[in-house]
N, C-alpha and C. Protein backbone atom coordinates (compact mmCIF):
# COMPACT_ATOMS: atom_id res chain seq x y z
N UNK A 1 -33.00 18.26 53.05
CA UNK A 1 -33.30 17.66 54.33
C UNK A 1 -32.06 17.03 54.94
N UNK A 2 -31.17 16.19 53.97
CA UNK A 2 -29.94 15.97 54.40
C UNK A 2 -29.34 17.05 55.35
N UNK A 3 -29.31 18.08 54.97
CA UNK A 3 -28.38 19.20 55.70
C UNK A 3 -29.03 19.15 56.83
N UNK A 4 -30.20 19.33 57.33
CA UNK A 4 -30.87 19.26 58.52
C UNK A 4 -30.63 18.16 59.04
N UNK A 5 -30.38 17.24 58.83
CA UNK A 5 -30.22 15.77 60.10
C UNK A 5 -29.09 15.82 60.17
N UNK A 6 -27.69 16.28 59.55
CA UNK A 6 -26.29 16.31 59.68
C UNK A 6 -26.54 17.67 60.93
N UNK A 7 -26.91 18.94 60.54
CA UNK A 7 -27.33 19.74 61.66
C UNK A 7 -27.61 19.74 63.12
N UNK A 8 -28.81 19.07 63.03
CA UNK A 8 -29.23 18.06 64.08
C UNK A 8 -28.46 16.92 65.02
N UNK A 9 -27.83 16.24 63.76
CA UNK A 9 -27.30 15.54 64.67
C UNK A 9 -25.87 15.88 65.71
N UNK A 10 -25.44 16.75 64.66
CA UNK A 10 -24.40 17.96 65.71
C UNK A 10 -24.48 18.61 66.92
N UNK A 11 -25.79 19.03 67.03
CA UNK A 11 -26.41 19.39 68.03
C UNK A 11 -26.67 18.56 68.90
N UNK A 12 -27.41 17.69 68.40
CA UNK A 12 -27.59 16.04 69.73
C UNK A 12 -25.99 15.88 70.31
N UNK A 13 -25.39 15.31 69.47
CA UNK A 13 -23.88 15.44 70.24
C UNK A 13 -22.94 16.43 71.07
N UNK A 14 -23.57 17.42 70.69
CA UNK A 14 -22.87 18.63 71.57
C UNK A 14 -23.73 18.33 72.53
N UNK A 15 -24.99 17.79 72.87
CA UNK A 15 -25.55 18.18 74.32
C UNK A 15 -25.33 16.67 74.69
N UNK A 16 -25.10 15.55 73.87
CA UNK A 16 -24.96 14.53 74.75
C UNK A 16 -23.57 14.05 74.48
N UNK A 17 -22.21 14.21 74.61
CA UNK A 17 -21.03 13.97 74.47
C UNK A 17 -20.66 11.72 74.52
N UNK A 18 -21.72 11.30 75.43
CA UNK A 18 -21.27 10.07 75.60
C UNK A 18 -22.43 9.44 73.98
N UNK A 19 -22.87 10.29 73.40
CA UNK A 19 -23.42 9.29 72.55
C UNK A 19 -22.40 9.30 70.96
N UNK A 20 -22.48 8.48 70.48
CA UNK A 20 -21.70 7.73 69.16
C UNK A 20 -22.02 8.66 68.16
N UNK A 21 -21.44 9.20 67.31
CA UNK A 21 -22.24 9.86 66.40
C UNK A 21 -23.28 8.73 64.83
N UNK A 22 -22.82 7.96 65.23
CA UNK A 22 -23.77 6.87 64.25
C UNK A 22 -25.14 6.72 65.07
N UNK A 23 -24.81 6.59 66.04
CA UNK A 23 -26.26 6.52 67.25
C UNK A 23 -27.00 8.04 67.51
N UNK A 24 -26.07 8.83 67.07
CA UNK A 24 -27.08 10.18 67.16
C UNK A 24 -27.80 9.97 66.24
N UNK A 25 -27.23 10.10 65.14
CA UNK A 25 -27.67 10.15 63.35
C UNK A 25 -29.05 9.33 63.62
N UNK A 26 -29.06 7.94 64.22
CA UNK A 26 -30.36 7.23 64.33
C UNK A 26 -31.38 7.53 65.16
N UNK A 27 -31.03 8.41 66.27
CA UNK A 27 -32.18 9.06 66.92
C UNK A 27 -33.06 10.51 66.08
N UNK A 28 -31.64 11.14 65.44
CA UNK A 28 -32.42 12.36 64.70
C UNK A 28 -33.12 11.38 63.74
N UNK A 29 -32.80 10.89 62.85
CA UNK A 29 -33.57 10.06 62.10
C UNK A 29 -35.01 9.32 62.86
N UNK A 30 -34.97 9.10 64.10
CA UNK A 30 -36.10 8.20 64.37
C UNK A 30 -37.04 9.29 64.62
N UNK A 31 -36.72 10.49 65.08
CA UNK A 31 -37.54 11.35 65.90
C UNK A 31 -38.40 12.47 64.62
N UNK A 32 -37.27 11.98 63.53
CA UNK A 32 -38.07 13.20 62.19
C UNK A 32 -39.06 12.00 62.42
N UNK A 33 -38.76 10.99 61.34
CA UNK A 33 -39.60 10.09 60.80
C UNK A 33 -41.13 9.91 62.00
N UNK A 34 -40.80 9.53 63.21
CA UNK A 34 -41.96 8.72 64.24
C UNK A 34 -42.48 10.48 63.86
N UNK A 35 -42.20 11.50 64.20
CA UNK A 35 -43.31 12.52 64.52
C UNK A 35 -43.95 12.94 62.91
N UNK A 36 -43.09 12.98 62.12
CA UNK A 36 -43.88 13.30 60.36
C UNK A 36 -44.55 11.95 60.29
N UNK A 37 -44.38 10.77 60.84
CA UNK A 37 -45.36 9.44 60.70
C UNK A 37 -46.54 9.69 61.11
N UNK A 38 -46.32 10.31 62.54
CA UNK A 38 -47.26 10.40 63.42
C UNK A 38 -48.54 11.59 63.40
N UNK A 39 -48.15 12.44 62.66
CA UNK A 39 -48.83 13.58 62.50
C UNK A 39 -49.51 13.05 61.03
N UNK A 40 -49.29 12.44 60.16
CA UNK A 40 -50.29 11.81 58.88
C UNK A 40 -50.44 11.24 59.43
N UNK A 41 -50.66 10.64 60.10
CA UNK A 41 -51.40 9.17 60.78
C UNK A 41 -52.73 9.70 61.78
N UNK A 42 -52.72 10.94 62.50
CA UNK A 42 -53.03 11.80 63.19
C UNK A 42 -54.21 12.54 61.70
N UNK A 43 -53.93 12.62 60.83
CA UNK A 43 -54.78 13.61 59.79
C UNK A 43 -53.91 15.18 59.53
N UNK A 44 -53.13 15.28 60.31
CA UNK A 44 -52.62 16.86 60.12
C UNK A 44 -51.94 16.87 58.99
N UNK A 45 -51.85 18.25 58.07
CA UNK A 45 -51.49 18.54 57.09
C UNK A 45 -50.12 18.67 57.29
N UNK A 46 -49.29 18.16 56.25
CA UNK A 46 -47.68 18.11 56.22
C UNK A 46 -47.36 19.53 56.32
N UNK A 47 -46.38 20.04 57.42
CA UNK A 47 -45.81 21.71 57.68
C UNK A 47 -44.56 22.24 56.89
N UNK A 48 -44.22 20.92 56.42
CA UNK A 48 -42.68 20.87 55.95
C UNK A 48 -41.66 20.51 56.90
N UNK A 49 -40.37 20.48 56.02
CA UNK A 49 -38.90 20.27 56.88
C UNK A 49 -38.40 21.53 58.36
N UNK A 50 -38.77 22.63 58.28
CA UNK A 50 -38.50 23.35 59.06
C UNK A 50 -39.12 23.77 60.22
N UNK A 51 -40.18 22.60 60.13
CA UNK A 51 -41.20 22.80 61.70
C UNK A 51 -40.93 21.27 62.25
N UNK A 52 -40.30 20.11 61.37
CA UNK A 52 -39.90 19.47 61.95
C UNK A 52 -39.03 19.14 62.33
N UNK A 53 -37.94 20.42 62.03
CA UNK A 53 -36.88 20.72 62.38
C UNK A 53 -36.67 21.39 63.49
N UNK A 54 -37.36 22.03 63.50
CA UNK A 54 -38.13 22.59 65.32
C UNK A 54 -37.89 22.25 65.95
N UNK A 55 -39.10 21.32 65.88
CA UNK A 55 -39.78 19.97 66.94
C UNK A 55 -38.70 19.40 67.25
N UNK A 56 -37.86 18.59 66.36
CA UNK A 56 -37.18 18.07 66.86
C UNK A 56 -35.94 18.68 67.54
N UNK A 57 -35.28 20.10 67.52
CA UNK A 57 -34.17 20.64 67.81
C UNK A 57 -34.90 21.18 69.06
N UNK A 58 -36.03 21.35 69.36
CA UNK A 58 -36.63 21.74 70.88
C UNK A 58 -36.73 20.05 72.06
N UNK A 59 -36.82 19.06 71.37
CA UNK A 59 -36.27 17.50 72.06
C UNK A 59 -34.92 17.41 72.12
N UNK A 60 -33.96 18.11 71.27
CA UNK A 60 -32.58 17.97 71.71
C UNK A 60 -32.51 19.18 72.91
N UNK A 61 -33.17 19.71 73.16
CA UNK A 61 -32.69 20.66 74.08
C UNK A 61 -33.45 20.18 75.18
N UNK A 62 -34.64 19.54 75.40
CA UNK A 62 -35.07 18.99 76.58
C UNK A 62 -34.86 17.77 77.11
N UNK A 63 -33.85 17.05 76.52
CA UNK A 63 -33.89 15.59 75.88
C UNK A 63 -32.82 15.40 75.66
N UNK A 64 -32.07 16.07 74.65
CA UNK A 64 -31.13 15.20 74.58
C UNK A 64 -29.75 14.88 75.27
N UNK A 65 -29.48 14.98 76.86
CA UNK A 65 -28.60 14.31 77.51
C UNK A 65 -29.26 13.19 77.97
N UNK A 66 -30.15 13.02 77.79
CA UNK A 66 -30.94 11.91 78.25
C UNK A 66 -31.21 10.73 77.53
N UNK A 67 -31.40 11.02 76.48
CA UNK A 67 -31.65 9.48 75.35
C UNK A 67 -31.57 8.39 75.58
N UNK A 68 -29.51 8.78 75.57
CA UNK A 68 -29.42 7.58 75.76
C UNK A 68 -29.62 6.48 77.04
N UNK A 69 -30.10 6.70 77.73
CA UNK A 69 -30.82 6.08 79.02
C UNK A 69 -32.61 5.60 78.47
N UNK A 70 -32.99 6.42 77.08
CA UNK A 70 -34.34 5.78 76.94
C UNK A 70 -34.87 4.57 75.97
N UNK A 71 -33.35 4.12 75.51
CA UNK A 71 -33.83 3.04 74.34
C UNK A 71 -33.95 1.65 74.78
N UNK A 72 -33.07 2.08 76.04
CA UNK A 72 -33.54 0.34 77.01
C UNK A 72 -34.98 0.18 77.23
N UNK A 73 -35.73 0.98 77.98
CA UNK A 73 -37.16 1.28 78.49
C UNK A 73 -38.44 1.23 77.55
N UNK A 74 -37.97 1.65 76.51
CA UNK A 74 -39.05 1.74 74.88
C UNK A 74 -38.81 0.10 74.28
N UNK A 75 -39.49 -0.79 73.72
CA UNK A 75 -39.32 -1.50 72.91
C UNK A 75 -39.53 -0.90 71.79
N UNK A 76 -39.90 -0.19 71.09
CA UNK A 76 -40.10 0.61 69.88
C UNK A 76 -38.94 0.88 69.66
N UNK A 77 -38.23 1.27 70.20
CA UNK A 77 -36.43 1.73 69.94
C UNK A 77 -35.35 1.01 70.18
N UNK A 78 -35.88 0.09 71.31
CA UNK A 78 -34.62 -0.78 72.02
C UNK A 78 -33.78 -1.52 71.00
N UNK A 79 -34.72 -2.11 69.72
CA UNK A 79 -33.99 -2.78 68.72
C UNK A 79 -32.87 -2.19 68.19
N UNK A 80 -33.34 -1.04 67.51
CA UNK A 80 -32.67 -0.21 66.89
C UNK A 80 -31.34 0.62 67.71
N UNK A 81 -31.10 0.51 69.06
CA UNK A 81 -30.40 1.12 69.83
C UNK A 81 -30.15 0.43 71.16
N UNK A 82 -29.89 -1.05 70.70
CA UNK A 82 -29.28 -1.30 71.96
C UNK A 82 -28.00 -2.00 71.81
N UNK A 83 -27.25 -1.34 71.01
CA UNK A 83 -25.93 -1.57 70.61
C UNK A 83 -25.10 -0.79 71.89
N UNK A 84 -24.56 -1.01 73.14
CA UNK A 84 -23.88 -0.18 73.65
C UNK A 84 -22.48 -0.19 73.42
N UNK A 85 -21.74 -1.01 72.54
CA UNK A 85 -20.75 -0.48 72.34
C UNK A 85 -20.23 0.27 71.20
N UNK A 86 -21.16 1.51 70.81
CA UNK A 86 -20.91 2.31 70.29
C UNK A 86 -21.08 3.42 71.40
N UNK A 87 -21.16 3.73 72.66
CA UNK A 87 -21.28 5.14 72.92
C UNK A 87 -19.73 5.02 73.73
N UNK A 88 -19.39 6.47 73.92
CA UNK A 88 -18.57 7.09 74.07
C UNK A 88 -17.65 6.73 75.61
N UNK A 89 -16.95 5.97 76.03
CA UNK A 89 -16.68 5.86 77.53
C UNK A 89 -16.10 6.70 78.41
């Protein structure tokens, strides 16, 4: 699974250039975890690493130049990401 969030988070950064790569790492990380949280929490049967590898690499492509503009707006995230002087100037 390691290899997949290093993956991932490569990808987040190629589409969003102003974000930190410590601050990517924590969005791929938030976005496995909240949706595999969310789907047992939901009752659905676990699919494995490679459908939530998907999911989430189909949010970096609709999503991710955008992020970082959404952790102000969420309190669910804002904690965790409202460090701005880690992104990119």
């Amino acid at each position: 699974m390691q290899e997949k969030i290093d993956k991932l988070t490569a990808e987040l950064l190629e589409k969003n250039p102003q974000m930190s790569a410590g601050r990517a790492r924590v969005w791929i990380e938030l976005l496995w975890s909240d949706f595999e949280s969310t789907s047992a929490k939901a009752g659905y049967d676990y699919r494995g690493a490679d459908y939530t590898e998907n999911l989430v690499r189909q949010l970096i492509v609709s999503y991710g130049d955008k992020l970082h503009h959404f952790a102000g707006r969420n309190p669910k995230y804002a904690h965790l990401l409202d460090a701005s002087d880690d992104m990119v100037q």
